[in-house]
C-alpha atoms as a PDB file:
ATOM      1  CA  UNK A   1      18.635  43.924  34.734  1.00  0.00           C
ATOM      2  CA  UNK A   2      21.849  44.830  36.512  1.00  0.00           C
ATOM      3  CA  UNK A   3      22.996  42.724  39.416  1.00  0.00           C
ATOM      4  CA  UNK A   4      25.110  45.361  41.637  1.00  0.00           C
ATOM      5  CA  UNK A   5      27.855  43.136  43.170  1.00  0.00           C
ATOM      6  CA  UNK A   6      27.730  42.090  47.205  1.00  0.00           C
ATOM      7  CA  UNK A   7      30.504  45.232  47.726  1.00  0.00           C
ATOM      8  CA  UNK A   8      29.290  47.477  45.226  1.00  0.00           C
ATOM      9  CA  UNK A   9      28.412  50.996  46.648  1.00  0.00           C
ATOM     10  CA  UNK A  10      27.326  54.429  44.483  1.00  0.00           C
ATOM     11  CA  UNK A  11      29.285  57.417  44.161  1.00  0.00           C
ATOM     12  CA  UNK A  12      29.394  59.624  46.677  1.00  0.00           C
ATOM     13  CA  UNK A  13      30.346  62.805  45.389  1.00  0.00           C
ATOM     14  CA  UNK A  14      30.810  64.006  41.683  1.00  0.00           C
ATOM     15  CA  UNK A  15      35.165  63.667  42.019  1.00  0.00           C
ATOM     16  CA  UNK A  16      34.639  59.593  42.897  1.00  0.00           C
ATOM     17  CA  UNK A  17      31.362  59.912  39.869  1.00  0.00           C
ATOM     18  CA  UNK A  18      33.358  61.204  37.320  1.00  0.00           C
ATOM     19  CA  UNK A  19      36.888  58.950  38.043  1.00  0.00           C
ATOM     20  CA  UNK A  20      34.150  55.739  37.686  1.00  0.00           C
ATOM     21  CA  UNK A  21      32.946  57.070  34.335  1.00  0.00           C
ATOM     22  CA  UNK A  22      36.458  57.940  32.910  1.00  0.00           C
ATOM     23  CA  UNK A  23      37.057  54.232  33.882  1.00  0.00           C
ATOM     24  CA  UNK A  24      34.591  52.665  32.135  1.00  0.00           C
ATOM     25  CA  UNK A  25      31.760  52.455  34.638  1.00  0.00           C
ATOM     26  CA  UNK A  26      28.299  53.128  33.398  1.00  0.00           C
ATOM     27  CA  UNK A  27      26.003  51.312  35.683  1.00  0.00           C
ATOM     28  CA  UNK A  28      25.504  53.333  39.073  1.00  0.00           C
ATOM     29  CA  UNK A  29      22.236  52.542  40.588  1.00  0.00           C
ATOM     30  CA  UNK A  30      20.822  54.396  43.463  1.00  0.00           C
ATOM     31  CA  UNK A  31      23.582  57.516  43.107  1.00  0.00           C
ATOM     32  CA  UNK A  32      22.445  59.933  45.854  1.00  0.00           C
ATOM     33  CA  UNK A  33      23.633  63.303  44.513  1.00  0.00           C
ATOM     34  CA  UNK A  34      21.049  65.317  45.385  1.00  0.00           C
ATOM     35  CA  UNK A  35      21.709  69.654  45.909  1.00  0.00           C
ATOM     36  CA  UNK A  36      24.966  68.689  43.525  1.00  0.00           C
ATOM     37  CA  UNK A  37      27.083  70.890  40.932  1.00  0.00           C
ATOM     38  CA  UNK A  38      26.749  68.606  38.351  1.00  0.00           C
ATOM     39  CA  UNK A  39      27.472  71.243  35.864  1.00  0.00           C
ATOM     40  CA  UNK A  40      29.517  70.476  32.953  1.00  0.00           C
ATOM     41  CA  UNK A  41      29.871  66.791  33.542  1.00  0.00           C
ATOM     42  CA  UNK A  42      30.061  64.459  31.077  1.00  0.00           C
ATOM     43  CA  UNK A  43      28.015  61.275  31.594  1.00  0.00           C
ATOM     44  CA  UNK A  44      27.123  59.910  28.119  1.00  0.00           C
ATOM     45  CA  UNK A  45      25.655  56.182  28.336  1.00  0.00           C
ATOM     46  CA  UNK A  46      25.497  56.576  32.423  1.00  0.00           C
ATOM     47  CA  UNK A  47      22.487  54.203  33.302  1.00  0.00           C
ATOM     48  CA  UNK A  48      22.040  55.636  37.471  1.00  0.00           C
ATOM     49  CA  UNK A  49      18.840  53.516  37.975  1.00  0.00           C
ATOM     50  CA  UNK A  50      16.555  53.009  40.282  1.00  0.00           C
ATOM     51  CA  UNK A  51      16.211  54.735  43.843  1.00  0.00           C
ATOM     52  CA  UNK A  52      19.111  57.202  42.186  1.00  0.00           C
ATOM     53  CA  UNK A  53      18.286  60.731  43.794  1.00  0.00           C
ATOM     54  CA  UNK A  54      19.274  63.576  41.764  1.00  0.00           C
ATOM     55  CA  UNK A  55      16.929  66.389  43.667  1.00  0.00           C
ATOM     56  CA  UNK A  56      17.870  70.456  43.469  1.00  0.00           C
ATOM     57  CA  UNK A  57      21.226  68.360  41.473  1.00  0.00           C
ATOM     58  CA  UNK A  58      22.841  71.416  38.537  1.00  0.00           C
ATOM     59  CA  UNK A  59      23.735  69.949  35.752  1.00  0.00           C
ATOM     60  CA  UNK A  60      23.899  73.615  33.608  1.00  0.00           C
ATOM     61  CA  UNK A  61      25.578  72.248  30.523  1.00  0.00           C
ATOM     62  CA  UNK A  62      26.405  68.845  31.127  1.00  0.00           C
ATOM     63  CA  UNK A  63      26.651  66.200  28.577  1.00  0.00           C
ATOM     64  CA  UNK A  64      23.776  63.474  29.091  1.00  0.00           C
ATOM     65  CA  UNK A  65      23.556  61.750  25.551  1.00  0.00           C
ATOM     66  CA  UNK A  66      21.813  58.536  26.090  1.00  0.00           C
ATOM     67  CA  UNK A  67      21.991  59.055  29.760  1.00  0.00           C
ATOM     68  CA  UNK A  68      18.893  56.760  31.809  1.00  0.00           C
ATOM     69  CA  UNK A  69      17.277  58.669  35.136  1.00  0.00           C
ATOM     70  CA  UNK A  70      14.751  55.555  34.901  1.00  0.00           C
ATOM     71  CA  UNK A  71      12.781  55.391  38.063  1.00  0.00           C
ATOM     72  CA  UNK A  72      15.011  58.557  39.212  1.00  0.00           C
ATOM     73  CA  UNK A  73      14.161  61.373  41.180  1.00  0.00           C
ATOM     74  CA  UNK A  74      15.057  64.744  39.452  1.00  0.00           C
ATOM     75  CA  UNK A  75      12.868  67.050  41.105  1.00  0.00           C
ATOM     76  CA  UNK A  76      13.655  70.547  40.707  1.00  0.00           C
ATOM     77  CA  UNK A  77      16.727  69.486  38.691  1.00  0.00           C
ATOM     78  CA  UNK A  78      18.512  72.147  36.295  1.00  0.00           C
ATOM     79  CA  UNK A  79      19.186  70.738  32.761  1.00  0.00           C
ATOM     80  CA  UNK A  80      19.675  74.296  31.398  1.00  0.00           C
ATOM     81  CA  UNK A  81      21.631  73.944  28.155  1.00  0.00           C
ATOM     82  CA  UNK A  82      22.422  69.997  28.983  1.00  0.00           C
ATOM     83  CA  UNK A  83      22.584  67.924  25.737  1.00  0.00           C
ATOM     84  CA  UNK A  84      19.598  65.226  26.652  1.00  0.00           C
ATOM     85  CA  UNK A  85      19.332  63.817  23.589  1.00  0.00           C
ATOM     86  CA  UNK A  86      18.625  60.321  23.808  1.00  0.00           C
ATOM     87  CA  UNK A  87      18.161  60.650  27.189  1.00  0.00           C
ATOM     88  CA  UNK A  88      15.469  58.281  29.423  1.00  0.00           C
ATOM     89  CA  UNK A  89      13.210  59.442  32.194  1.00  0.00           C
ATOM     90  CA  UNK A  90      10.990  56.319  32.308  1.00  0.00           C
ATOM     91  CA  UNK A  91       8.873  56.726  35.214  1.00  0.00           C
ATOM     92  CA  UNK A  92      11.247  59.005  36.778  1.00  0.00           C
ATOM     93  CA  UNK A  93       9.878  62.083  39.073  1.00  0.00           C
ATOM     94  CA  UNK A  94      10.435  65.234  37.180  1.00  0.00           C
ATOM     95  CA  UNK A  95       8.067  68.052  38.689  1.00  0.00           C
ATOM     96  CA  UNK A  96      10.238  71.227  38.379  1.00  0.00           C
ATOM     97  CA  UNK A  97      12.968  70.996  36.649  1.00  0.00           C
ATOM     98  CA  UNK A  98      14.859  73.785  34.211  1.00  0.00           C
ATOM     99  CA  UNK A  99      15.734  72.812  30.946  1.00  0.00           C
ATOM    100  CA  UNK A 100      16.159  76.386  29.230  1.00  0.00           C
ATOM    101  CA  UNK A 101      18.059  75.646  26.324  1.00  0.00           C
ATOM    102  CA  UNK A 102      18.612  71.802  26.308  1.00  0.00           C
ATOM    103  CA  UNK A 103      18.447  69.564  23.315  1.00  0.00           C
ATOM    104  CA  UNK A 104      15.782  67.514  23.835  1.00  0.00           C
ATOM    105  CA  UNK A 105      15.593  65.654  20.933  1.00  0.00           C
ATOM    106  CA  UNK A 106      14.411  61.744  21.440  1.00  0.00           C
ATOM    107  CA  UNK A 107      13.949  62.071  25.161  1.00  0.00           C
ATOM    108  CA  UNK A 108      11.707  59.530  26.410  1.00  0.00           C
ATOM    109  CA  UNK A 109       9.402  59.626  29.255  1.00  0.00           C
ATOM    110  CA  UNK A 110       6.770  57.418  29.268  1.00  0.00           C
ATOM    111  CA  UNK A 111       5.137  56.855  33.080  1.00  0.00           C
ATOM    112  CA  UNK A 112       7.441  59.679  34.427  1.00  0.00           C
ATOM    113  CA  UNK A 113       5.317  61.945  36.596  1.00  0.00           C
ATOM    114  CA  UNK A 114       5.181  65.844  36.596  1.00  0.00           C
ATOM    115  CA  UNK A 115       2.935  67.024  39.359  1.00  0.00           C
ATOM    116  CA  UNK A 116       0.483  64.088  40.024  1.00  0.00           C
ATOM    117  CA  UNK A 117       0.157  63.693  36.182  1.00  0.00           C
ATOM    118  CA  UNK A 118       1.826  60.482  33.860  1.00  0.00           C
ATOM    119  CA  UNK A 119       3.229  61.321  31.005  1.00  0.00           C
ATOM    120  CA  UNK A 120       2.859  58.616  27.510  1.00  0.00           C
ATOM    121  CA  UNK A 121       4.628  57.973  24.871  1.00  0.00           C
ATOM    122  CA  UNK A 122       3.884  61.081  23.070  1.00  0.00           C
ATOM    123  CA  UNK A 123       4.905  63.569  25.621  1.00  0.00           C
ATOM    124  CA  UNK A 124       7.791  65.814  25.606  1.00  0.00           C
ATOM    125  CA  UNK A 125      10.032  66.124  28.598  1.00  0.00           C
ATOM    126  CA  UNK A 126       8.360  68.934  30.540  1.00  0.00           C
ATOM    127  CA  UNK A 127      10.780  72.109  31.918  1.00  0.00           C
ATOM    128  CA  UNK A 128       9.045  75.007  34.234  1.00  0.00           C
ATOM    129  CA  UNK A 129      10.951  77.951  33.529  1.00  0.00           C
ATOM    130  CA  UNK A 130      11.709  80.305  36.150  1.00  0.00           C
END
């Protein structure tokens, strides 16, 4: 389990996210970018953690092999045409997000929630088109 450091703080905007990531950061636990243009970004590997809050967050293309949102919030997040594959949403809050033409492929989200429900092991991540 990561130990964040007594000074460490999460990115505050997607500029300082990205610079951390291009320097070898992968651990950012309890990221607030929440109503963020995520779109794009490349984030392979990022672990954000618990209490990370990625609500009404765009990320329209973005790169998110292997990526964890365990224990995040991504409500209403759009993962249109994001590359997920690999990705983690382990008991993370999904309930209306987009993921129109995303890879999917070996998502897991066991004990992530989509509207009051859990999902298991077998479940696919869920996307409500609009």
């Amino acid at each position: 389990m990561f130990q964040a450091p007594d000074d460490y703080r999460p990115p505050a905007n997607r500029a300082e996210l990205e610079a951390r990531y291009a320097a070898g950061e992968r651990l950012f636990p309890e990221t607030e970018l929440s109503d963020a243009d995520l779109s794009g970004i490349m984030l392979d590997g990022a672990d954000f953690g618990k209490y990370s809050w990625f609500a009404d967050a765009n990320f329209t293309g973005a790169s998110l092999r292997g990526t964890s949102f365990r224990e995040c919030n991504v409500k209403c997040a759009d993962f249109s045409n994001a590359d997920l594959t690999g990705a983690t949403f382990e008991l993370a809050a999904i309930e209306s997000i987009k993921a129109t033409g995303a890879l999917r492929e070996g998502v897991k989200v066991k004990g992530a929630t989509f509207y009051g429900s859990e999902l298991g092991d077998d479940d696919e991540l869920p996307s409500w088109e609009w």
